[in-house]
PDB file of N, CA and C in Angstrom:
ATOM      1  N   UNK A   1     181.152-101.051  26.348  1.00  0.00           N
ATOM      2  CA  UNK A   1     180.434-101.953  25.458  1.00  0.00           C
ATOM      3  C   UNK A   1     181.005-101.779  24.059  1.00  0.00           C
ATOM      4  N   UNK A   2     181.125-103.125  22.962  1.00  0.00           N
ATOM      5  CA  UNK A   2     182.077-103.275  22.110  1.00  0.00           C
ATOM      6  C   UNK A   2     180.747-102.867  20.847  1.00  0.00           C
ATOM      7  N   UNK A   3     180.743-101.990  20.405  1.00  0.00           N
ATOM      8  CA  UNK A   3     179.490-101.564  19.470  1.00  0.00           C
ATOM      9  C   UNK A   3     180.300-102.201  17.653  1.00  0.00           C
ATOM     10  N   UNK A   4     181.435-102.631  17.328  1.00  0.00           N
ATOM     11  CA  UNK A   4     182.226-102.828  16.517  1.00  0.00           C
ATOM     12  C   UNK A   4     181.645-103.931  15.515  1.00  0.00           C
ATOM     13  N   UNK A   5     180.912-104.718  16.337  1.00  0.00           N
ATOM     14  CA  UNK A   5     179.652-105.806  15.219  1.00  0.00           C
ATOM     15  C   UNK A   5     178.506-105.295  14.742  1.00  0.00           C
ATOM     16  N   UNK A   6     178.236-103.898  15.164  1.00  0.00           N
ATOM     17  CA  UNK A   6     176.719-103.700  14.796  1.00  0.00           C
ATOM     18  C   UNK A   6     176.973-103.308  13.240  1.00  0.00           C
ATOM     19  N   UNK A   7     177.882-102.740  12.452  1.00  0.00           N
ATOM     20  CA  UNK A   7     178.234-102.525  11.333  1.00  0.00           C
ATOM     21  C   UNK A   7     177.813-103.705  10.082  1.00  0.00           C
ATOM     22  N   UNK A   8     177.968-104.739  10.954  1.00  0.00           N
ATOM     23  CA  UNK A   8     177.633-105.909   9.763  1.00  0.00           C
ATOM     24  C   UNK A   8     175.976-106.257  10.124  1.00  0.00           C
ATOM     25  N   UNK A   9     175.462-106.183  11.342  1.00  0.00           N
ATOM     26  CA  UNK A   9     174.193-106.233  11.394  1.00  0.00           C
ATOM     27  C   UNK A   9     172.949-105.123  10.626  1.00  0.00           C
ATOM     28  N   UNK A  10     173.468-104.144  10.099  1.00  0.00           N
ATOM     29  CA  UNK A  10     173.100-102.886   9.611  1.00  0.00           C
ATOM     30  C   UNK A  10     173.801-103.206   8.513  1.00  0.00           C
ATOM     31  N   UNK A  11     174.586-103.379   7.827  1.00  0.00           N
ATOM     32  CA  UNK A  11     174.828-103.804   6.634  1.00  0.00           C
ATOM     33  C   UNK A  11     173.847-105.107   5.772  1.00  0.00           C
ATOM     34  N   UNK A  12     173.392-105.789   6.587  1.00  0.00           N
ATOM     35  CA  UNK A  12     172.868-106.884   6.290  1.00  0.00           C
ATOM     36  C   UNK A  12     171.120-106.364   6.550  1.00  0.00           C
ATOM     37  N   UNK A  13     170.994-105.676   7.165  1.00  0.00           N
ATOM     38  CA  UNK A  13     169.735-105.281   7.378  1.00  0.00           C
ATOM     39  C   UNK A  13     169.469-104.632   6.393  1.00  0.00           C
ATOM     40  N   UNK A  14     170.132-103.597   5.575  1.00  0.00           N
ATOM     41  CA  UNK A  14     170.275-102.967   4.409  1.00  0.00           C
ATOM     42  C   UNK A  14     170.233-103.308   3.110  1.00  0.00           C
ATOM     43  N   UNK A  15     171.087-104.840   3.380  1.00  0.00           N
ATOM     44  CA  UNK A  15     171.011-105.412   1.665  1.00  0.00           C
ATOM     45  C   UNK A  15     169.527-106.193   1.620  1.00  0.00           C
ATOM     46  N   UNK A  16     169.121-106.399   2.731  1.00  0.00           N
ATOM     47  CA  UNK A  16     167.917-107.595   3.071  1.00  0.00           C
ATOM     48  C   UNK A  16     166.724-106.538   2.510  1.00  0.00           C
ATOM     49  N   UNK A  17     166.748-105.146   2.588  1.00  0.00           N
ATOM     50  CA  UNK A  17     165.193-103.863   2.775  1.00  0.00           C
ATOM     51  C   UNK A  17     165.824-104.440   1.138  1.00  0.00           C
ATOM     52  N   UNK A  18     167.283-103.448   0.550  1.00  0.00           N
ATOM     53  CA  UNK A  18     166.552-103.146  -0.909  1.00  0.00           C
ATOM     54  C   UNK A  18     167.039-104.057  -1.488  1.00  0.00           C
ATOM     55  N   UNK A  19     167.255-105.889  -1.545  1.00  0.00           N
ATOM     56  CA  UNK A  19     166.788-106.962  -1.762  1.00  0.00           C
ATOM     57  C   UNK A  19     165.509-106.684  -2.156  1.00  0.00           C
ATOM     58  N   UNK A  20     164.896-106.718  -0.888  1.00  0.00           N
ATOM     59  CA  UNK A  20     162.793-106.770  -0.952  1.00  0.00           C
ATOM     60  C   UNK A  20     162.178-105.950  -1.664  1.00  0.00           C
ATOM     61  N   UNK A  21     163.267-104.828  -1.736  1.00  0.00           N
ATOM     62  CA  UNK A  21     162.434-103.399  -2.692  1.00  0.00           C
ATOM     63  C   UNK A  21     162.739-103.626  -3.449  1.00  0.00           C
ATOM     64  N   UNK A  22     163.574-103.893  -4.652  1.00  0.00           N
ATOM     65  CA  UNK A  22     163.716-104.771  -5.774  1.00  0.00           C
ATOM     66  C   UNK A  22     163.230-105.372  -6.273  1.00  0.00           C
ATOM     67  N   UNK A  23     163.263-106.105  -5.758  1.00  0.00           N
ATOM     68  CA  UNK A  23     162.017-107.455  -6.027  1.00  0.00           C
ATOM     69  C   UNK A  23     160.861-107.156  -5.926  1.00  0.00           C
ATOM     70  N   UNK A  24     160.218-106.170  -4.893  1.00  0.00           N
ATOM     71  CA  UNK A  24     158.733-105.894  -4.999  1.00  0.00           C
ATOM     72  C   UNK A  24     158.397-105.136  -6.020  1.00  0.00           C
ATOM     73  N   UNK A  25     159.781-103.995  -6.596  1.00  0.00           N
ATOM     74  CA  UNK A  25     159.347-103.325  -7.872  1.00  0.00           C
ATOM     75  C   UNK A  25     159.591-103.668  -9.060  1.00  0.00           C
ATOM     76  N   UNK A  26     160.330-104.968  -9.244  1.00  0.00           N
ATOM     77  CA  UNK A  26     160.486-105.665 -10.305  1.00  0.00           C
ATOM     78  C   UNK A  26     159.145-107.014 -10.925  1.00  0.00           C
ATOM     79  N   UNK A  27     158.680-107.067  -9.707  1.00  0.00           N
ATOM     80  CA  UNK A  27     157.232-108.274  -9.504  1.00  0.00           C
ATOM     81  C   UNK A  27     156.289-107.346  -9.830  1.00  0.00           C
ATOM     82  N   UNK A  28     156.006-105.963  -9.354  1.00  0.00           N
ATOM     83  CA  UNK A  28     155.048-104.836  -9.182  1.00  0.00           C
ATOM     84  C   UNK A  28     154.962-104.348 -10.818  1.00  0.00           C
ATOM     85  N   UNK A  29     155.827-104.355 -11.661  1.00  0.00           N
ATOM     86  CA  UNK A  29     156.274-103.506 -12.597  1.00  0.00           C
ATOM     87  C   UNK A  29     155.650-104.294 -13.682  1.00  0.00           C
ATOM     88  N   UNK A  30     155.716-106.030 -13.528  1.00  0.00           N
ATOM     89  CA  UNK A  30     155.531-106.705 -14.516  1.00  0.00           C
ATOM     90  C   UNK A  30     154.617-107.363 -14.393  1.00  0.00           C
ATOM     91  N   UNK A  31     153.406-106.887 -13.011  1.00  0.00           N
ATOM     92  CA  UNK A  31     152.474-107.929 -12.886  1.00  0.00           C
ATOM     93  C   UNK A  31     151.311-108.353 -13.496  1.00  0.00           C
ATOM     94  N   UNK A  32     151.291-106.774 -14.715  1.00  0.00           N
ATOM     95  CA  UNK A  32     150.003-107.574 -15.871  1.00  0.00           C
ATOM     96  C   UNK A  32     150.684-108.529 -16.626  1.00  0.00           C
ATOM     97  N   UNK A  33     151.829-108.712 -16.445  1.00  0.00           N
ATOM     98  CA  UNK A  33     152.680-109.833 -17.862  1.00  0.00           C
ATOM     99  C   UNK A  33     152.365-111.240 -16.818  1.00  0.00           C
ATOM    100  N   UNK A  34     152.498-111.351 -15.430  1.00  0.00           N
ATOM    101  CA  UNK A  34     152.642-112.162 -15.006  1.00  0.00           C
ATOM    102  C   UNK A  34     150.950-112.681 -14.994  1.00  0.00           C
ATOM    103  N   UNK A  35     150.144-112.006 -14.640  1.00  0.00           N
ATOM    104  CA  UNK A  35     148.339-112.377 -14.349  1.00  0.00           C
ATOM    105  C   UNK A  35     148.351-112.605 -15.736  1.00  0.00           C
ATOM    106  N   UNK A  36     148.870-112.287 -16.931  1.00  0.00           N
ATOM    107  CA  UNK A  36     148.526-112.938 -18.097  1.00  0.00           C
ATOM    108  C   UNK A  36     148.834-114.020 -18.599  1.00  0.00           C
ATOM    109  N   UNK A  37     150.114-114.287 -18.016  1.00  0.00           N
ATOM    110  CA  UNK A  37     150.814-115.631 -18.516  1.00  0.00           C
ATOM    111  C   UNK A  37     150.369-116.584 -17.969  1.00  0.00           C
ATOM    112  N   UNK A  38     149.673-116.091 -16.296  1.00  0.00           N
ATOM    113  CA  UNK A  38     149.264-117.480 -15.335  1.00  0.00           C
ATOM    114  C   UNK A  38     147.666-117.972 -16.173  1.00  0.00           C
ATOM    115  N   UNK A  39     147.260-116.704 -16.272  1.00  0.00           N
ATOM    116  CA  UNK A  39     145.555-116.825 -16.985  1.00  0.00           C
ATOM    117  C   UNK A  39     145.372-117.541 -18.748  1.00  0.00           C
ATOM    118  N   UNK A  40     146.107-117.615 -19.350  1.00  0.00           N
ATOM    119  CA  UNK A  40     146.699-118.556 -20.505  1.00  0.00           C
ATOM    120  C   UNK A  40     146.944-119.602 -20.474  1.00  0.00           C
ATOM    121  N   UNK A  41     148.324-119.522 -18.999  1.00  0.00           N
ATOM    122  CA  UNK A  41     147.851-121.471 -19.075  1.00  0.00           C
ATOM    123  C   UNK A  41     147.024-122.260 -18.336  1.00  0.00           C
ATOM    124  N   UNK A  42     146.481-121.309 -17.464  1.00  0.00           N
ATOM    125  CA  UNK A  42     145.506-122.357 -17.231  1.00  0.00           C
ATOM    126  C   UNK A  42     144.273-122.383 -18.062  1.00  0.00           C
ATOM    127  N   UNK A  43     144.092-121.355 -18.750  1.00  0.00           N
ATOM    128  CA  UNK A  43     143.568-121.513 -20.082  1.00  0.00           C
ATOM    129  C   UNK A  43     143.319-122.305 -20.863  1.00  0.00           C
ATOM    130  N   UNK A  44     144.293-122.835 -21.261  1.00  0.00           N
ATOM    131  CA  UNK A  44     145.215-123.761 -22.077  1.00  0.00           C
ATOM    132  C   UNK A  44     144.898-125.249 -21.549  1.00  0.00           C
ATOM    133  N   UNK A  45     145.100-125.271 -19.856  1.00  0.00           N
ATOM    134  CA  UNK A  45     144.501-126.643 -19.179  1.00  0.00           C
ATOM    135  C   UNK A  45     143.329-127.001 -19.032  1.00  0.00           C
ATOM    136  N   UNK A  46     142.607-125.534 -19.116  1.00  0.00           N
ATOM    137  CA  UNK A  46     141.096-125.786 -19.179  1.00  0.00           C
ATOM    138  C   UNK A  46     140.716-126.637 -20.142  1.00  0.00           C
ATOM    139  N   UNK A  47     140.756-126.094 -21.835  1.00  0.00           N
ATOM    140  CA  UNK A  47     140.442-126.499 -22.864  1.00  0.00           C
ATOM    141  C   UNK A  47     141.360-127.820 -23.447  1.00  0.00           C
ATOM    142  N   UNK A  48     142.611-128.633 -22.709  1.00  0.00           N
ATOM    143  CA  UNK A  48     143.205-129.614 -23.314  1.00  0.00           C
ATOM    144  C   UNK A  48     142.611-130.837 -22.283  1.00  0.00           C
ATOM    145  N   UNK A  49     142.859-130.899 -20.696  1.00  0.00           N
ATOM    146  CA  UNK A  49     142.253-132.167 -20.014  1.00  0.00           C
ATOM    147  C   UNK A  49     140.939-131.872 -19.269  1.00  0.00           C
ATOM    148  N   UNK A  50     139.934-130.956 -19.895  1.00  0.00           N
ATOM    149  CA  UNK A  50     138.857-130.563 -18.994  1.00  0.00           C
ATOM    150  C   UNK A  50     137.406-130.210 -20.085  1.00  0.00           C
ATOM    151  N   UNK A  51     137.970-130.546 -21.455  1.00  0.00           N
ATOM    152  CA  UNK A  51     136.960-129.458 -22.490  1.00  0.00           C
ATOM    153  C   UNK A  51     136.345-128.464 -22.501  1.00  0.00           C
ATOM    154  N   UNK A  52     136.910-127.288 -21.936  1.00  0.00           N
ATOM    155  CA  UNK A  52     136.402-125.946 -21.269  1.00  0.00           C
ATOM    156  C   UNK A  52     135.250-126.500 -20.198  1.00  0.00           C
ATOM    157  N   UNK A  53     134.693-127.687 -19.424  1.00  0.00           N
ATOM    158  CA  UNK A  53     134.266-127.876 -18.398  1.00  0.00           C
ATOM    159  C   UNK A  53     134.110-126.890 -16.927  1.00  0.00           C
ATOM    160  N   UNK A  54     133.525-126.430 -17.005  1.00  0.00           N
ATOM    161  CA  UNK A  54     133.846-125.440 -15.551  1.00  0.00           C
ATOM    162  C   UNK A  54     132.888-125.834 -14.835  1.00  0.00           C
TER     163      UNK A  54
END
């Protein structure tokens, strides 16, 4: 049995984990900046087409 392809399947399995770990600790790292920026504008939409209406 020709085991000579599994190298790129494990290579790719590898960039794909710390791809995801990256990204989960780069999203993870900044996520009070992000819950703040989302909570502002809709903030922002509340009080321009809604008149703080809730």
């Amino acid at each position: 049995v020709d085991f000579s392809y599994i190298k790129y399947g494990v290579g790719i399995a590898m960039l794909a984990i710390l791809f995801g770990g990256s990204m989960g600790l780069s999203f993870g790292c900044c996520e009070d900046f992000y819950k703040k920026a989302f909570k502002d504008d809709a903030n922002a939409v509340l009080e321009e087409k809604y008149n703080n209406d809730k």
